[in-house]
C-alpha atoms as a PDB file:
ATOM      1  CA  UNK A   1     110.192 -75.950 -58.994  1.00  0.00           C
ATOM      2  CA  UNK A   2     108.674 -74.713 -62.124  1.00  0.00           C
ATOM      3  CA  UNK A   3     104.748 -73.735 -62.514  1.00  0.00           C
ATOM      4  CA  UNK A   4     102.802 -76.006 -64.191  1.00  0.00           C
ATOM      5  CA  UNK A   5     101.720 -75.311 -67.517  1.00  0.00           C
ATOM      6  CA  UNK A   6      98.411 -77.713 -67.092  1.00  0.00           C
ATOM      7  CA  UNK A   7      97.188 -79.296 -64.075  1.00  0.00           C
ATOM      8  CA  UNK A   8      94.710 -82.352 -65.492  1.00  0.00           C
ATOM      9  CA  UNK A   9      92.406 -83.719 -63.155  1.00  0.00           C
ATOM     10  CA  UNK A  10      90.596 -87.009 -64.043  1.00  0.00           C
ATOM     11  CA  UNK A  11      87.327 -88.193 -62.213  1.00  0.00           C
ATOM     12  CA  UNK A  12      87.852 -91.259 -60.738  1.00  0.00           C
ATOM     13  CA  UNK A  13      84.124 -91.598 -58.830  1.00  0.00           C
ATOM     14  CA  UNK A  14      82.875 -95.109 -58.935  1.00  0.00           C
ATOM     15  CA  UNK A  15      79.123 -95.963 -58.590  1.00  0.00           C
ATOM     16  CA  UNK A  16      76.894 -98.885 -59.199  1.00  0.00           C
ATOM     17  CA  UNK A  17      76.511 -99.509 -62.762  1.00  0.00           C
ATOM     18  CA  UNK A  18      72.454 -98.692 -62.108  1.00  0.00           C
ATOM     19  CA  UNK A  19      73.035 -95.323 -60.753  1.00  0.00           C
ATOM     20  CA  UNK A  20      70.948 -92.686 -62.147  1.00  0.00           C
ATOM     21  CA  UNK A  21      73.451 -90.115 -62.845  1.00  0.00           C
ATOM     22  CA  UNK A  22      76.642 -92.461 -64.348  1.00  0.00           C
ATOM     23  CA  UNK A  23      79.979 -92.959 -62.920  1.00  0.00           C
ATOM     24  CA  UNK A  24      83.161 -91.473 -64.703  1.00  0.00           C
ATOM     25  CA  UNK A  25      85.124 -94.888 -64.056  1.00  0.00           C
ATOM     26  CA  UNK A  26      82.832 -97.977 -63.852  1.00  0.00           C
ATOM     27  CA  UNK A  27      85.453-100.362 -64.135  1.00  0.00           C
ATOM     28  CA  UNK A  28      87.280 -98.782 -61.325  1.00  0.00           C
ATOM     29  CA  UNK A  29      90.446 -99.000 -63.468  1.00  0.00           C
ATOM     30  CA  UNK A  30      91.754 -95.388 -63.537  1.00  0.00           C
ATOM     31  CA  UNK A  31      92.945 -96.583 -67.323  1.00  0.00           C
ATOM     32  CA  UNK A  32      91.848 -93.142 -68.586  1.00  0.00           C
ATOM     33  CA  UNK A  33      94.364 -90.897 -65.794  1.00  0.00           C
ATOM     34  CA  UNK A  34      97.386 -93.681 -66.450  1.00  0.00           C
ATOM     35  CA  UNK A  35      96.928 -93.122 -70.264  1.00  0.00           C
ATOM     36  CA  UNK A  36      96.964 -89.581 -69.941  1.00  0.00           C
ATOM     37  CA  UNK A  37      99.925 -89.915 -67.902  1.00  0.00           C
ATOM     38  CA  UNK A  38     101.863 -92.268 -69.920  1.00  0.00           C
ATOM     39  CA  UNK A  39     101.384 -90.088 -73.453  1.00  0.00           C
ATOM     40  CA  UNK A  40     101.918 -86.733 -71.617  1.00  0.00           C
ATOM     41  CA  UNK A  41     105.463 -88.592 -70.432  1.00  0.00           C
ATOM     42  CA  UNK A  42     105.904 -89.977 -73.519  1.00  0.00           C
ATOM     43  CA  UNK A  43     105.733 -86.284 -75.269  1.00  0.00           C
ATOM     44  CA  UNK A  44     108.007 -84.487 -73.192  1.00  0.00           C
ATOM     45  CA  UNK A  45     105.538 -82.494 -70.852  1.00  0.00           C
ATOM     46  CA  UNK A  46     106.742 -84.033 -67.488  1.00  0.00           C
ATOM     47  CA  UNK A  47     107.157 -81.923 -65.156  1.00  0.00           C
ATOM     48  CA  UNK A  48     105.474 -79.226 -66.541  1.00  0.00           C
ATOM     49  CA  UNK A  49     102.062 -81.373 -66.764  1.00  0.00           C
ATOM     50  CA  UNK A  50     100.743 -83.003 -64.013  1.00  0.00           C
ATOM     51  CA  UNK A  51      97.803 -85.451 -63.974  1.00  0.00           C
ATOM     52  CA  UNK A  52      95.702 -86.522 -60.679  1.00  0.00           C
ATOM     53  CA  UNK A  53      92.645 -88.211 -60.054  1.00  0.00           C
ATOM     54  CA  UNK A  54      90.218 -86.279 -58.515  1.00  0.00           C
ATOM     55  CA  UNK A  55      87.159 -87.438 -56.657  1.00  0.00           C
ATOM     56  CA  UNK A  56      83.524 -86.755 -57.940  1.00  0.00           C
ATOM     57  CA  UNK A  57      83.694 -83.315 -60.305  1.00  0.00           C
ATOM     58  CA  UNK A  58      79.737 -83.057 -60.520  1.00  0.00           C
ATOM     59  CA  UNK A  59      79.188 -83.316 -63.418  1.00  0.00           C
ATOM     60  CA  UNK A  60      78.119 -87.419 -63.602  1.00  0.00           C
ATOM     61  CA  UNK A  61      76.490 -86.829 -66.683  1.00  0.00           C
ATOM     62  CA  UNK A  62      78.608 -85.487 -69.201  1.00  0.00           C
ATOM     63  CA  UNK A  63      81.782 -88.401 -67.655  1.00  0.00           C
ATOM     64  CA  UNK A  64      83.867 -89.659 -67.840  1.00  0.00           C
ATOM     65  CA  UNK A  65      84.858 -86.162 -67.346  1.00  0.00           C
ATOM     66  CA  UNK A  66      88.160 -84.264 -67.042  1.00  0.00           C
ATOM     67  CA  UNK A  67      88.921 -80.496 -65.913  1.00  0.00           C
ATOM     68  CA  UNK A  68      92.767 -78.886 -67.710  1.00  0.00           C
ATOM     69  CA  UNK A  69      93.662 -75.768 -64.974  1.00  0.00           C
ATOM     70  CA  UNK A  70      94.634 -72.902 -65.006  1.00  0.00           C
ATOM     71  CA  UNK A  71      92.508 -72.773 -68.504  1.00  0.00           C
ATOM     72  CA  UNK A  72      89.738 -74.171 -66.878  1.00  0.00           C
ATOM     73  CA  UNK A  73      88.673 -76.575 -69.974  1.00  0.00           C
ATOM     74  CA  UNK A  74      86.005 -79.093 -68.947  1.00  0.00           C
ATOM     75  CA  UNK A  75      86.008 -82.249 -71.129  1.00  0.00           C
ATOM     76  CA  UNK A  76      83.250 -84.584 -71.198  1.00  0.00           C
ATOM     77  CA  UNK A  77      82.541 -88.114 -72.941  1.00  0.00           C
ATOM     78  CA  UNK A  78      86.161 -88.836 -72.678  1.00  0.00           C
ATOM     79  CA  UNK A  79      87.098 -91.836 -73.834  1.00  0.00           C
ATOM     80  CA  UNK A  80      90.962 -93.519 -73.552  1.00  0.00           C
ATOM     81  CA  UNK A  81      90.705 -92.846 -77.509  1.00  0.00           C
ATOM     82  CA  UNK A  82      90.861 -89.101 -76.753  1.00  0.00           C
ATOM     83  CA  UNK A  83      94.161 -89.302 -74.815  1.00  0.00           C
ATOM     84  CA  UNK A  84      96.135 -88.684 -77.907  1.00  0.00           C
ATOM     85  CA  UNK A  85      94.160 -85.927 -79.042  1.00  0.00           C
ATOM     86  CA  UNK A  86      94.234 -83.821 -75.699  1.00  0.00           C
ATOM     87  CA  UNK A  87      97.728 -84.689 -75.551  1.00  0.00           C
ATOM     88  CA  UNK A  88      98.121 -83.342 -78.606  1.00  0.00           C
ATOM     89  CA  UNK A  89      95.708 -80.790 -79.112  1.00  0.00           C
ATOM     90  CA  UNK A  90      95.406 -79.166 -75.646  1.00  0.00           C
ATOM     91  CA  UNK A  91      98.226 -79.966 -73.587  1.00  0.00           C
ATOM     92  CA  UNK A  92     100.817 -79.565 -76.204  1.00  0.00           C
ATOM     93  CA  UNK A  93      99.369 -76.848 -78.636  1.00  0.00           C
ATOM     94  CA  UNK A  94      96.851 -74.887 -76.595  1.00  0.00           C
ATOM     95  CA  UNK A  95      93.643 -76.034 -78.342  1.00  0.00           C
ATOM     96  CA  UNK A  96      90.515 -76.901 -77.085  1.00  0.00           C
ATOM     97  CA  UNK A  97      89.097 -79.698 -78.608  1.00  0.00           C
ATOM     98  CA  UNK A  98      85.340 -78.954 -79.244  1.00  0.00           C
ATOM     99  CA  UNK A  99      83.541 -81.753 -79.597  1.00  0.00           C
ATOM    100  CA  UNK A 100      85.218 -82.637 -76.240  1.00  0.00           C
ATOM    101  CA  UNK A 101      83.933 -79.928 -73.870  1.00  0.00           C
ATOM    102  CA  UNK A 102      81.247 -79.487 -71.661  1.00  0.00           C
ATOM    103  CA  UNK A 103      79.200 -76.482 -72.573  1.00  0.00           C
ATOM    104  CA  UNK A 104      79.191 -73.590 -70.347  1.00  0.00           C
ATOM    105  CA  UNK A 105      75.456 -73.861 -69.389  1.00  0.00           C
ATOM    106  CA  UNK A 106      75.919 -77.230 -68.862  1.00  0.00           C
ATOM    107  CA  UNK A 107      78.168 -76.807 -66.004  1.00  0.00           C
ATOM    108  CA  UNK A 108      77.063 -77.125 -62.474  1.00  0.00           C
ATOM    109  CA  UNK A 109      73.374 -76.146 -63.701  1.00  0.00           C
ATOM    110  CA  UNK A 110      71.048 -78.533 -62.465  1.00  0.00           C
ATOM    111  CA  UNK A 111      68.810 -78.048 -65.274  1.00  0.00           C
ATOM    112  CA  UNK A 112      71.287 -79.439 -67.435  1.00  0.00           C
ATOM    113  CA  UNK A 113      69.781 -81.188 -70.353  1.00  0.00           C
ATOM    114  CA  UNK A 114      71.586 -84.257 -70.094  1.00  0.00           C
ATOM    115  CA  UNK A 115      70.806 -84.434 -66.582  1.00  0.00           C
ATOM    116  CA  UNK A 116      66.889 -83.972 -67.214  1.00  0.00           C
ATOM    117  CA  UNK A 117      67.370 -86.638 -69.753  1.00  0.00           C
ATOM    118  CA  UNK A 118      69.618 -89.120 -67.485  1.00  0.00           C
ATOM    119  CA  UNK A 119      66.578 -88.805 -64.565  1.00  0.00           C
ATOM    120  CA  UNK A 120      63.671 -90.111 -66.944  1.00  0.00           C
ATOM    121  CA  UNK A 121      62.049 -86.699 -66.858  1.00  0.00           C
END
């Protein structure tokens, strides 16, 4: 089997709509991972892509939210718009898109603007 050249993994978490921190798929639809998957088919990257949905990534605030490995590129704000774009862009011609990503400091620090902002404080 060959290596993949991306590994995309797609939060699927689910909350109540009145959670404090957001939920990457509040419909519970997984539309955003079967788009993905569908335009990543439809340009020639299977197998060498592979899309999953992953549980919660942490990082509630910036979602829906996406992680592209081995680069490591954290998306955030993604939107079923995007999919052609990161198709595109990222999966086909190695760029990162960004207005897409997540900023470093952003990541896993829980002084996070957005979530200071997204707790009232």
């Amino acid at each position: 089997m060959t290596a993949f050249t991306h590994h995309v993994f797609v939060c699927g978490n689910q909350r109540s709509p009145e959670h404090r921190r957001g939920c990457c798929d509040p419909e519970g639809s997984d539309r955003l991972r079967s788009e993905l998957k569908a335009a990543a088919k439809n340009a020639g990257l299977k197998p060498k892509v592979r899309i999953n949905k992953a549980g919660c990534l942490d990082q509630c605030e910036h979602g829906p939210v996406l992680v592209i490995y081995p680069q490591g590129i954290w998306y955030g704000g993604v939107s079923v718009e995007d999919v052609p774009r990161i198709v595109e862009e990222t999966l086909v011609n190695n760029r990162i898109i960004e207005d897409l990503v997540i900023a470093d400091d952003c990541l896993n620090n829980p002084n996070c603007p957005h979530i200071s902002d997204s707790q009232g404080s």
